[in-house]
Protein backbone atom coordinates (compact mmCIF):
# COMPACT_ATOMS: atom_id res chain seq x y z
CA UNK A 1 0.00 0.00 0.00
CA UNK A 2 1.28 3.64 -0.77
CA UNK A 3 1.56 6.36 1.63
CA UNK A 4 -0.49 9.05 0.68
CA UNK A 5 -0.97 13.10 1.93
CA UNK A 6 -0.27 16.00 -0.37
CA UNK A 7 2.36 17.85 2.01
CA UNK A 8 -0.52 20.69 3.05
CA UNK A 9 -0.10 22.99 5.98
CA UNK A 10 1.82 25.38 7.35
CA UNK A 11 4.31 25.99 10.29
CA UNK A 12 2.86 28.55 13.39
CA UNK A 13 4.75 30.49 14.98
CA UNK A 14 4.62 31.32 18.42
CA UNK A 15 6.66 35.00 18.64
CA UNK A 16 10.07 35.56 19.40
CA UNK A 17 10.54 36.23 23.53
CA UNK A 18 13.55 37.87 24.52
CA UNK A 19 14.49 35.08 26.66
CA UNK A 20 13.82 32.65 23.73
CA UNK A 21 17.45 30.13 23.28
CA UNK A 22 19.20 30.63 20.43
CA UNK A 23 18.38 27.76 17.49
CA UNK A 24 20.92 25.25 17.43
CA UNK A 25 23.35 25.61 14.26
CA UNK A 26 22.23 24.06 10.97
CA UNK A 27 22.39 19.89 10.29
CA UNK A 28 24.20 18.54 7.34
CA UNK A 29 20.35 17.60 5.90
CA UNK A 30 19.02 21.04 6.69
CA UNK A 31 21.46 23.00 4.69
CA UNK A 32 21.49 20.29 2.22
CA UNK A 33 17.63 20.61 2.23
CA UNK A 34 17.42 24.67 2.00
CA UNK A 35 19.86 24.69 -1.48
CA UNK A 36 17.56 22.01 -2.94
CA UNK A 37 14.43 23.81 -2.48
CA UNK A 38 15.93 27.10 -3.62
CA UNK A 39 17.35 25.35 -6.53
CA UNK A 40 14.26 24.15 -7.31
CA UNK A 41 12.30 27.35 -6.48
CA UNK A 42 14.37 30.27 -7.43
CA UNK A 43 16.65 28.61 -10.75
CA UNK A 44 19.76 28.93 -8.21
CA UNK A 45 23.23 27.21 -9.61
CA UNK A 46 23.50 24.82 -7.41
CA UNK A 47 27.44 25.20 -6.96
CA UNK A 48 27.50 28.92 -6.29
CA UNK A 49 24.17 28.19 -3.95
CA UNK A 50 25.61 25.59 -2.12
CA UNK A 51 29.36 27.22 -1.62
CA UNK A 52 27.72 30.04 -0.19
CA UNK A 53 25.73 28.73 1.90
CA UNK A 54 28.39 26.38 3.40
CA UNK A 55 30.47 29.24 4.06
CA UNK A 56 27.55 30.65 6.03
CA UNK A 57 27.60 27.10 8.28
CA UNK A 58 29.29 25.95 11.21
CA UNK A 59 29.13 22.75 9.59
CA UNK A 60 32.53 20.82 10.52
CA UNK A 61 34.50 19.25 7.82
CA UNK A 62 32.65 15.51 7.34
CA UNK A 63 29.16 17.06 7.67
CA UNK A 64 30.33 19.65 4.90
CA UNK A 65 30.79 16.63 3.03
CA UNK A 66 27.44 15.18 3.92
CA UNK A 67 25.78 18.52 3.01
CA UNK A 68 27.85 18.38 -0.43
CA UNK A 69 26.97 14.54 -1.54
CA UNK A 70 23.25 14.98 -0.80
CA UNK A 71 23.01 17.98 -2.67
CA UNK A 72 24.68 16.88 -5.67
CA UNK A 73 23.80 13.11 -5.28
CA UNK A 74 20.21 14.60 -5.33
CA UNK A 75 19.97 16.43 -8.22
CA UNK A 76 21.92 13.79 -10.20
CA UNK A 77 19.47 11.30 -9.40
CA UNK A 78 16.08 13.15 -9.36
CA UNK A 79 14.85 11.43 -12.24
CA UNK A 80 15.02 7.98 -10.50
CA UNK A 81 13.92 9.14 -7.21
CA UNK A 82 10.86 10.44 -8.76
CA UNK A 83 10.07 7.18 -10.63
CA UNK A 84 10.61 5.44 -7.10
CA UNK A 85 8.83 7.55 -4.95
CA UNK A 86 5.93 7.93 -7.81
CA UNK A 87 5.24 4.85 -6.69
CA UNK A 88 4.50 5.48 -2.89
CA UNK A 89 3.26 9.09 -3.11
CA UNK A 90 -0.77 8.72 -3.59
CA UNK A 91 -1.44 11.91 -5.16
CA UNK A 92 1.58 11.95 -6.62
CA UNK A 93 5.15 14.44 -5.54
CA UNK A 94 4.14 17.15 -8.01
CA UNK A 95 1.12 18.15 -5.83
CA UNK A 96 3.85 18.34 -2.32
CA UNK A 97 4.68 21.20 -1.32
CA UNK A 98 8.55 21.67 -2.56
CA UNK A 99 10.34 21.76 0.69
CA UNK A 100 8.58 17.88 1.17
CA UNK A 101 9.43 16.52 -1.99
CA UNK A 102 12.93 17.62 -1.64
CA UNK A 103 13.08 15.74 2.03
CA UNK A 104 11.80 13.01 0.27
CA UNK A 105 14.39 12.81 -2.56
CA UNK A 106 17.24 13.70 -0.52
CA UNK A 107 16.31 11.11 2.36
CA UNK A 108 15.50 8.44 -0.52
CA UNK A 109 18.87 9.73 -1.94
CA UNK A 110 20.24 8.28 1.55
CA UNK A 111 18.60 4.89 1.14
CA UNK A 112 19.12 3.70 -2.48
CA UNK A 113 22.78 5.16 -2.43
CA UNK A 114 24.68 5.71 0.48
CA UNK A 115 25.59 2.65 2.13
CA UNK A 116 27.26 4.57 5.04
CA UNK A 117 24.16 5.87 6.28
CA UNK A 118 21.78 3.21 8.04
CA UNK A 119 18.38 3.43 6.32
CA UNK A 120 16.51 3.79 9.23
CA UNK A 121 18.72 6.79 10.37
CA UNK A 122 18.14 8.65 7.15
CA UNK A 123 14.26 7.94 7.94
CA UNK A 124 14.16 9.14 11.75
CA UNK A 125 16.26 12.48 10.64
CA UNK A 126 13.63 12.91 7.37
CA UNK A 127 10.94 12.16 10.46
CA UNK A 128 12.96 15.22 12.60
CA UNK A 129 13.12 17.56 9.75
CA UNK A 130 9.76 17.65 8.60
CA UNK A 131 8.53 17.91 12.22
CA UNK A 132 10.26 21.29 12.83
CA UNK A 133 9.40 22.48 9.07
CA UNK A 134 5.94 21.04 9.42
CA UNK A 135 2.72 19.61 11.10
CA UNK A 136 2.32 15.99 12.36
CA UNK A 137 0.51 15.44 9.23
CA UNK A 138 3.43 15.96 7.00
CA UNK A 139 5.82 13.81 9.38
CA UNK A 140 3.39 11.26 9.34
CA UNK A 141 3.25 11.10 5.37
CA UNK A 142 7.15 11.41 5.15
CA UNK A 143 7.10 8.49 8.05
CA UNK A 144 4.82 6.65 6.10
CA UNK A 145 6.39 7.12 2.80
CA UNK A 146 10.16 6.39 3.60
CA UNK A 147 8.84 2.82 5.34
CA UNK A 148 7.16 1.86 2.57
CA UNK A 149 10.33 2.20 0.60
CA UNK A 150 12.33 0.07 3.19
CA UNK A 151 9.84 -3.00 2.83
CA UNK A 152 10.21 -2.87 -0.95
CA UNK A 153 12.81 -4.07 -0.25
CA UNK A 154 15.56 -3.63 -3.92
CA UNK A 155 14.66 -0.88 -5.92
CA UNK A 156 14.25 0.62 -8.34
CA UNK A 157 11.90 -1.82 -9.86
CA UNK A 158 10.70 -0.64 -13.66
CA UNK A 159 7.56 -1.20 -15.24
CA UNK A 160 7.27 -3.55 -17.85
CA UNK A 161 7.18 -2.15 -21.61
CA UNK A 162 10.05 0.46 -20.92
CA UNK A 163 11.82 1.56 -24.46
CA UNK A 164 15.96 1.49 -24.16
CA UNK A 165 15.77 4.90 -23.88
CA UNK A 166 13.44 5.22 -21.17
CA UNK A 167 15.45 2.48 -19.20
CA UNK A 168 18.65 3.95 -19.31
CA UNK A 169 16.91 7.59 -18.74
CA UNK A 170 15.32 5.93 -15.63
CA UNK A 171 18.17 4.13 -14.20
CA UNK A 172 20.79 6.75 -14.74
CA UNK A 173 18.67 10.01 -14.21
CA UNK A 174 18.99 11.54 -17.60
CA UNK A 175 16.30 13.33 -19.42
CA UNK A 176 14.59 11.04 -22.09
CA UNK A 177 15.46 13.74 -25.14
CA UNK A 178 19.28 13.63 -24.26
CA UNK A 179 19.95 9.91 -23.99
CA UNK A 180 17.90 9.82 -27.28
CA UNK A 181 20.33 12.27 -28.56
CA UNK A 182 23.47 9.82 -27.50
CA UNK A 183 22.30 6.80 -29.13
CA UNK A 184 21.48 8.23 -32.15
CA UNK A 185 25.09 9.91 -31.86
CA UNK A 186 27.00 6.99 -30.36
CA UNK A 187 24.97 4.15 -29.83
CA UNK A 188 23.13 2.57 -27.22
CA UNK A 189 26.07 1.02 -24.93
CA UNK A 190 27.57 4.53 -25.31
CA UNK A 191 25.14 6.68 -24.04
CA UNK A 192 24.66 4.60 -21.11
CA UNK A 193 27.95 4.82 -20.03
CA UNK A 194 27.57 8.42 -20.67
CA UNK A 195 24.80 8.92 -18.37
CA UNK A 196 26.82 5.96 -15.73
CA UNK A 197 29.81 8.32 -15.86
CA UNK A 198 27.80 11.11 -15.08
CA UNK A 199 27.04 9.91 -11.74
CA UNK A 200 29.99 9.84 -10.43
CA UNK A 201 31.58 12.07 -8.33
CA UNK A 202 33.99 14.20 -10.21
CA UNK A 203 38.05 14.04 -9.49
CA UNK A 204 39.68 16.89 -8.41
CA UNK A 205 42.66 17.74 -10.52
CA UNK A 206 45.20 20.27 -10.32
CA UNK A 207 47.58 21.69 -13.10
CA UNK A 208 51.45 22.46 -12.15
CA UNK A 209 52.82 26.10 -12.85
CA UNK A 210 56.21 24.82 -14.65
CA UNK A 211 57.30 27.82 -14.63
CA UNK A 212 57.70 27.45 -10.88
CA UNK A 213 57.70 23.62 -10.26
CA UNK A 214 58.31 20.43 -11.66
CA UNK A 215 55.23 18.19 -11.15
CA UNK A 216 57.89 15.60 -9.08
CA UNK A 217 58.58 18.10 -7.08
CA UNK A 218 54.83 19.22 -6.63
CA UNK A 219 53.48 15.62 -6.13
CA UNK A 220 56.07 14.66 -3.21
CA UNK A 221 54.96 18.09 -1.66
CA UNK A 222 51.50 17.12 -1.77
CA UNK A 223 52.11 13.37 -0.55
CA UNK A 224 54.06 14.41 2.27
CA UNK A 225 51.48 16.50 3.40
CA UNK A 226 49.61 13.22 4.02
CA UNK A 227 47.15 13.73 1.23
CA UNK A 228 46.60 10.65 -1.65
CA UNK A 229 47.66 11.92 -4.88
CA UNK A 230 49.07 10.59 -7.93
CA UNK A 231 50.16 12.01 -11.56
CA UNK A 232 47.35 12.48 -14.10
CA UNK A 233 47.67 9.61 -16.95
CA UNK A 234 45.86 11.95 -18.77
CA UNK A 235 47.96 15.33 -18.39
CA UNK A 236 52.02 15.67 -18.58
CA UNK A 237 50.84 18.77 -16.33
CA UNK A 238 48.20 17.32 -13.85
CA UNK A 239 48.21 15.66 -10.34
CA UNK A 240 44.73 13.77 -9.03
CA UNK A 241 43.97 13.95 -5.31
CA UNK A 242 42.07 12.37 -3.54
CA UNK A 243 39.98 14.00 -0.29
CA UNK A 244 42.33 17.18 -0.45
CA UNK A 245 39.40 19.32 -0.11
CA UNK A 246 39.25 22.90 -2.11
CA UNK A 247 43.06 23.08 -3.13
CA UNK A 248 42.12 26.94 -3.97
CA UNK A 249 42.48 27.38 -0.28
CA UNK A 250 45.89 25.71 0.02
CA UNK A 251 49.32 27.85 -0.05
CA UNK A 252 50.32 25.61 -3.51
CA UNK A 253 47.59 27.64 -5.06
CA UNK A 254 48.43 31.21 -3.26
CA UNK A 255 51.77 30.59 -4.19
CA UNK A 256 51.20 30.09 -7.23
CA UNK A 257 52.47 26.96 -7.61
CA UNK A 258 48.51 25.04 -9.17
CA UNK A 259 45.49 25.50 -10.27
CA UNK A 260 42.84 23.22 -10.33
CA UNK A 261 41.77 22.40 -13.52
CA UNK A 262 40.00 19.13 -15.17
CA UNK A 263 42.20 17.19 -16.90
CA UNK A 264 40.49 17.16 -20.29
CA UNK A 265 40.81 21.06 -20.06
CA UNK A 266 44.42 20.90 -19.44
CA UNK A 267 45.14 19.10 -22.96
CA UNK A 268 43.64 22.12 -25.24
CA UNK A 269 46.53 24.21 -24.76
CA UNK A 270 48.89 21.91 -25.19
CA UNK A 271 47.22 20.76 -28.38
CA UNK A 272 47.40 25.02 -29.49
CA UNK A 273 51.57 24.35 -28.62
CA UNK A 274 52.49 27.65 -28.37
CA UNK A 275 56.29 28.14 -28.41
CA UNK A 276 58.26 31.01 -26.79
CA UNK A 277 58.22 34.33 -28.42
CA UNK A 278 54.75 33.63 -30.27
CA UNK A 279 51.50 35.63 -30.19
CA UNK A 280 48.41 34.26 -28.99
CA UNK A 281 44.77 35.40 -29.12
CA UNK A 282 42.50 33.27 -26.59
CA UNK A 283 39.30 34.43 -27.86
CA UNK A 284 36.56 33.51 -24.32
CA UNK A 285 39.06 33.15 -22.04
CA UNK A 286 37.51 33.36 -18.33
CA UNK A 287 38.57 32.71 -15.83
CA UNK A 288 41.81 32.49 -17.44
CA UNK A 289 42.96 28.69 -16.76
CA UNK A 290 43.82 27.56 -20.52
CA UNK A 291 45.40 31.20 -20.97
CA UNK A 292 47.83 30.86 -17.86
CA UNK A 293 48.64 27.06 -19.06
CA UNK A 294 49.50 28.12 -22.73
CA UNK A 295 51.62 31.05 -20.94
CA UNK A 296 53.30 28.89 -18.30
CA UNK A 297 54.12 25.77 -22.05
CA UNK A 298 55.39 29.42 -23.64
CA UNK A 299 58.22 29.67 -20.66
CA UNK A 300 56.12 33.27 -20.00
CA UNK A 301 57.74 34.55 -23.33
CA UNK A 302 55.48 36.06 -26.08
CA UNK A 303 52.28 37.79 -25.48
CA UNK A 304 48.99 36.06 -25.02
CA UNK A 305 46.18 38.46 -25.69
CA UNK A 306 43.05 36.90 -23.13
CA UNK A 307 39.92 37.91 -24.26
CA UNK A 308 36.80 37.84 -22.55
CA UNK A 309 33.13 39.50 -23.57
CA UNK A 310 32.78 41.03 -19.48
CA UNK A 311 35.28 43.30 -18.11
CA UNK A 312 35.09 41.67 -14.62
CA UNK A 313 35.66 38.29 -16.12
CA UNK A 314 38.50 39.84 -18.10
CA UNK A 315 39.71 40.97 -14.54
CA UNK A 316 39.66 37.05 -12.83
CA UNK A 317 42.42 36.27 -16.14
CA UNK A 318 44.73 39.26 -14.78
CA UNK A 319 43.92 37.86 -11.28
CA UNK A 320 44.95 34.44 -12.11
CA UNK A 321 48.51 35.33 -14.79
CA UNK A 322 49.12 37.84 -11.46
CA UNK A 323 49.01 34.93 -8.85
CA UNK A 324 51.02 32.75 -11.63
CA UNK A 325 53.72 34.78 -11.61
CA UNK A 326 52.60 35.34 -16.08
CA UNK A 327 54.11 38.79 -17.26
CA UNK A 328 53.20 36.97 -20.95
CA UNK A 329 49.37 37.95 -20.69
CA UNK A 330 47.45 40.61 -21.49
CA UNK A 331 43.86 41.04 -21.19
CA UNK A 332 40.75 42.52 -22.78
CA UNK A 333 37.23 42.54 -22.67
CA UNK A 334 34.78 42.27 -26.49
CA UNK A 335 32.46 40.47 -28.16
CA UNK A 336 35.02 37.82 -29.56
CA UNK A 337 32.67 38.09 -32.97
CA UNK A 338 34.37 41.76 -32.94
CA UNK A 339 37.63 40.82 -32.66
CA UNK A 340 38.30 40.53 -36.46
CA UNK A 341 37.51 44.65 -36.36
CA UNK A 342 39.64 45.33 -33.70
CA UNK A 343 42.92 43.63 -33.98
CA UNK A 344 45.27 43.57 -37.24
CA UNK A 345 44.25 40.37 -39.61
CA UNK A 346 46.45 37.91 -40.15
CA UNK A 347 48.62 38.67 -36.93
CA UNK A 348 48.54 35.89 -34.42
CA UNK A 349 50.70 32.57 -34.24
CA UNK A 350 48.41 30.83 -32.63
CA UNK A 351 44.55 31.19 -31.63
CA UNK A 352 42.34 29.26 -29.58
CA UNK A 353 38.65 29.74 -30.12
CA UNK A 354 37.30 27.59 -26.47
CA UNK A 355 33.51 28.45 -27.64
CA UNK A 356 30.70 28.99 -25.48
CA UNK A 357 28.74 25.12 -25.72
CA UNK A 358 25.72 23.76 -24.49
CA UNK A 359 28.41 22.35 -21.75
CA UNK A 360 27.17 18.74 -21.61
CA UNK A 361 30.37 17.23 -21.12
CA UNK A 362 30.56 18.38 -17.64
CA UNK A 363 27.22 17.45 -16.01
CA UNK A 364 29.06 15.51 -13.92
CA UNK A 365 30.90 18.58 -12.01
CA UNK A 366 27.56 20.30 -12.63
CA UNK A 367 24.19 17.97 -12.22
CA UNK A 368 21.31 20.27 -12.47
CA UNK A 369 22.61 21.23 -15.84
CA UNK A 370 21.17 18.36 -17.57
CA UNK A 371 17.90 19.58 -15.91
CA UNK A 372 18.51 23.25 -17.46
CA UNK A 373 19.21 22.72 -20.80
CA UNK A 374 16.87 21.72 -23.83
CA UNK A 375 17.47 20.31 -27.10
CA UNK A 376 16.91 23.83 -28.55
CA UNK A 377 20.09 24.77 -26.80
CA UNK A 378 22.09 22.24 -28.64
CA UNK A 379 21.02 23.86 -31.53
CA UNK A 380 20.74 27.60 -31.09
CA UNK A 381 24.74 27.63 -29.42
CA UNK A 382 26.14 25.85 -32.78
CA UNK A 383 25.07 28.94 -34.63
CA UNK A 384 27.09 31.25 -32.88
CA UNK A 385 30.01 28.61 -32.61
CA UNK A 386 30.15 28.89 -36.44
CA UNK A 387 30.22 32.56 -36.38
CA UNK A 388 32.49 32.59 -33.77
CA UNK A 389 35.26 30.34 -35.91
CA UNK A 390 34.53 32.03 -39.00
CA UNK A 391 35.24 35.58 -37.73
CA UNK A 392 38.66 34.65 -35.49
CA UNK A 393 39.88 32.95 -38.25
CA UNK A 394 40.67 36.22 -40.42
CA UNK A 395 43.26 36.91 -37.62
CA UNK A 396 45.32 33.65 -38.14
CA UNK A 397 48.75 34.12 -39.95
CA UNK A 398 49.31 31.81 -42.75
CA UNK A 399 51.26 28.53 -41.45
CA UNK A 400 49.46 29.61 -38.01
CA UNK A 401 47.09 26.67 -35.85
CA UNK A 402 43.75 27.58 -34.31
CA UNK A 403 41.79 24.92 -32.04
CA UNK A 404 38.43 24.75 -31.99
CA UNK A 405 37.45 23.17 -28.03
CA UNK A 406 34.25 22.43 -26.46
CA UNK A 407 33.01 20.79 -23.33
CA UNK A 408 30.59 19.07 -24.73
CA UNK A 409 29.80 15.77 -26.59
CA UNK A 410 27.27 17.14 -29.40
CA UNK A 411 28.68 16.73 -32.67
CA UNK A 412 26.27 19.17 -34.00
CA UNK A 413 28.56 21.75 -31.71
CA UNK A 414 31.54 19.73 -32.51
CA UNK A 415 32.38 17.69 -35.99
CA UNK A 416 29.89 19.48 -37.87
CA UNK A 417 30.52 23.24 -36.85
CA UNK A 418 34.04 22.31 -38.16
CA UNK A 419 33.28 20.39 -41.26
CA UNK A 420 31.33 23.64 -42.33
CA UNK A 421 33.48 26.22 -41.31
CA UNK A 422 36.26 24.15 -43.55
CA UNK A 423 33.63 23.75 -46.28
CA UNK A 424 33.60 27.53 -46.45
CA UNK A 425 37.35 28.06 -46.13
CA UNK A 426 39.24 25.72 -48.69
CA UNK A 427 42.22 28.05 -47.30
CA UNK A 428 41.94 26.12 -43.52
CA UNK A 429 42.77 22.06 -43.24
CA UNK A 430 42.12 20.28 -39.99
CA UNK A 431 45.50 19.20 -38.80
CA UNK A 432 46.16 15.25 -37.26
CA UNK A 433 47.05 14.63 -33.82
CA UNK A 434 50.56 13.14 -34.24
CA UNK A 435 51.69 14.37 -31.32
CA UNK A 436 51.84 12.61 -27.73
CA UNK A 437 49.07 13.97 -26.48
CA UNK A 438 47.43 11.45 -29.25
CA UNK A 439 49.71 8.33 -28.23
CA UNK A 440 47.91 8.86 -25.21
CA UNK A 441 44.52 9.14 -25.87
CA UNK A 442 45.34 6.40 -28.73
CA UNK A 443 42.05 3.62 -28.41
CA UNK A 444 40.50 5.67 -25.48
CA UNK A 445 39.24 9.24 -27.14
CA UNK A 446 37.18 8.94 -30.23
CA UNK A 447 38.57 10.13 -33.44
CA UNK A 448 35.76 12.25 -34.97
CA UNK A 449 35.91 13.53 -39.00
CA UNK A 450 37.71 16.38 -37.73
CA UNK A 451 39.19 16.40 -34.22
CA UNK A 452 38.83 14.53 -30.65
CA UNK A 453 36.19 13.47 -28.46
CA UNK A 454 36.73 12.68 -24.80
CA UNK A 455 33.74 11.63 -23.06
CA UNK A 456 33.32 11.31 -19.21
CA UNK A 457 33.76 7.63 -18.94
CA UNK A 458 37.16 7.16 -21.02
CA UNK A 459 39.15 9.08 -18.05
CA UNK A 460 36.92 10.16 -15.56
CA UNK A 461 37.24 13.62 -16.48
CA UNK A 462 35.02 16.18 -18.56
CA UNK A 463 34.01 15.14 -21.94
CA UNK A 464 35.60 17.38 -24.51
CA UNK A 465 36.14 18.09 -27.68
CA UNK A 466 39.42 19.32 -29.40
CA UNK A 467 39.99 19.98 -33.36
CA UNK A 468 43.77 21.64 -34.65
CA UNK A 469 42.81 23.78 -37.91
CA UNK A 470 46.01 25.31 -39.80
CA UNK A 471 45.85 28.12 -42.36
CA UNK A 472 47.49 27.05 -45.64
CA UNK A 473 46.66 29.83 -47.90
């Protein structure tokens, strides 16, 4: 039998006497359950939502943890909490109020997924919660709701006469239009480990300054400060660690010595390999991280002009070459489709065009994106990203390399943006990837027509999507 009530009601107060004891400090759930509701409510980014508000906590350092797996374990897995808990909800979670249904998702969350948390304690502090938010009414629903889920017993159990898509966009949380999208672009085994890879909890990867550091020297620094780290296979540049917490608070990064960057982000500038003395043009550069890496492989010799559309984004790349220790870059703030009118033509070495994208290769770092975006997106960003190419390219010397790099997996903002921009420009070939950075991604990375296509589960990092284009005429 299903637990029914519609989450009605409100909370009384009762006035606020002077002599009234202060409220006792925020629980892991509580903080965990006000960024859900607001994310839900208000559009909030859940990243910038929940930093903040953990910074407003006197959560200690395993219940910021807590706080940070239920909030993004939540929103990963909403669509399969829903089709669970659509099945013990009478009138159905839509008609709860929102602060209930996210208790419910994030205590189911608990159950179906987090094996260090006892089931029944995740019930008894749902039970808690939605007494001091509620009435008995809505703790007895909750109650009645999260026990009917224990004697289920394994879930979640599908209904027969599922499609493949609407398996895999059940079991792995993914809206039905994108996995769609994957299997038409990659096939159904794919996709689903697309949307598997998703799930997980992202790596945290840093990038060595050279200019300051070897990355021995870096790694033994970080080891011996007790801390489990171990050379990226998948960067010459990058170190992986493991429970080091935000590095962008450690004295490495203040020093100057890291900065934390994906892995699959750190290989775009070494596939522009700029060489000392050259000139650069980084066309969207905030916040700066590919700029400062392409300065640091330059040996800080040349000039790197960073470009961003906002002036205070413009200001976090001066922020960052400034804490780097970069002399090499120089910013400015346009519309990178007005670059071609501003700057001389046919002027810079090197260019890298790292286009604004519908961002799906990094829904992992960023779950409630895959709830934001629509297939329209998909669409609508691949105009601009051939606009975007076409008008940087008039400021490419002859012999000179531009790369084309996304975040994303879409070939319609990937392979085919860059089969018609070189349909249009018989003067531009797409260049192979005989380099190392190839031998390494050799079998893993997909070869497209063009370029190459990481996707989350080849390295555990963001899926991307790199393409060298030289100017031969």
């Amino acid at each position: 039998m299903s637990a029914g009530g519609n989450g009605g009601g409100q909370r009384r107060g009762t006035g606020n006497p002077k002599n009234k004891p202060a409220a006792p400090p925020a629980s892991a759930r509580e903080v965990a359950l006000d960024v859900l509701v607001r994310v839900e409510q208000q559009g909030a980014y859940s990243n910038l939502l929940l930093n903040s508000s953990l910074q407003k906590s006197s959560l200690s350092r395993e219940d910021t943890g807590l706080a940070t797996e239920l909030v993004y374990g939540t929103i990963s897995r909403m669509n399969t909490l829903d089709y669970v808990l659509g099945s013990f909800v009478s009138k159905g979670i839509a008609k709860l109020q929102p602060w209930v249904r996210s208790l419910l998702r994030l205590s189911l969350y608990q159950i179906l997924y987090l094996d260090r948390i006892p089931s029944h304690a995740a019930v008894n502090e749902a039970v808690n919660l939605s007494k001091k938010r509620g009435h008995q009414g809505i703790s007895g629903m909750v109650n009645g709701v999260l026990r009917s889920v224990l004697r289920a017993g394994d879930l979640p159990v599908l209904a027969e006469g599922l499609s493949q898509e609407e398996r895999i966009a059940i079991l792995h949380s993914h809206p039905l239009w994108m996995v769609r999208r994957w299997i038409a672009e990659y096939g159904a085994e794919t996709a689903e480990a697309i949307c598997a890879a998703n799930n997980e909890p992202p790596a945290v990867s840093v990038r060595v300054n050279t200019t300051m550091i070897s990355r021995e020297s870096l790694l033994e620094q970080i080891e011996a400060q007790g801390l489990q780290a171990a050379a990226s296979e998948l960067s010459p540049y990058g170190i992986v660690v493991k429970g080091g917490g935000n590095l962008a608070l450690s004295s490495w990064y203040r020093d100057g010595y890291l900065s934390v960057q994906d892995e699959s982000s750190m290989l775009v500038a070494e596939a522009v390999a700029p060489e000392p003395g050259m000139r650069v043009l980084d066309c969207c550069a905030a916040p700066g991280g590919k700029s400062a890496h392409m300065g640091e492989l330059m040996k800080d010799q040349g000039y790197i002009y960073a470009n961003d559309l906002h002036l205070h984004k413009a200001k976090l790349i001066s922020d960052q070459a400034s804490r780097l220790g970069l002399e090499s870059i120089h910013t400015g703030h346009a519309d990178a489709l007005d670059l071609e009118s501003k700057l001389e033509p046919e002027s810079f070495d090197r260019i890298l065009l790292d286009a604004p994208c519908s961002g799906l290769g990094v829904i992992r770092r960023k779950p409630d994106l895959k709830w934001r975006k629509q297939q329209e997106d998909v669409e609508s960003v691949a105009v601009l990203q051939e606009q975007l190419l076409q008008s940087v390219s008039a400021l490419l010397k002859p012999g000179g390399i531009l790369v084309y790099s996304t975040c994303t997996t879409e070939k319609k903002e990937n392979d085919e943006v860059v089969a018609a921009f070189l349909q249009r420009n018989p003067g531009f070939k797409a260049v192979s990837f005989d380099t190392p950075l190839w031998d390494r991604l050799k079998g893993t990375a997909l070869a497209g027509s063009e370029g190459i296509q990481l996707l989350p589960q080849h390295y555990g990092s963001d899926g991307f999507y790199i393409c060298r284009l030289q100017r031969v005429l």
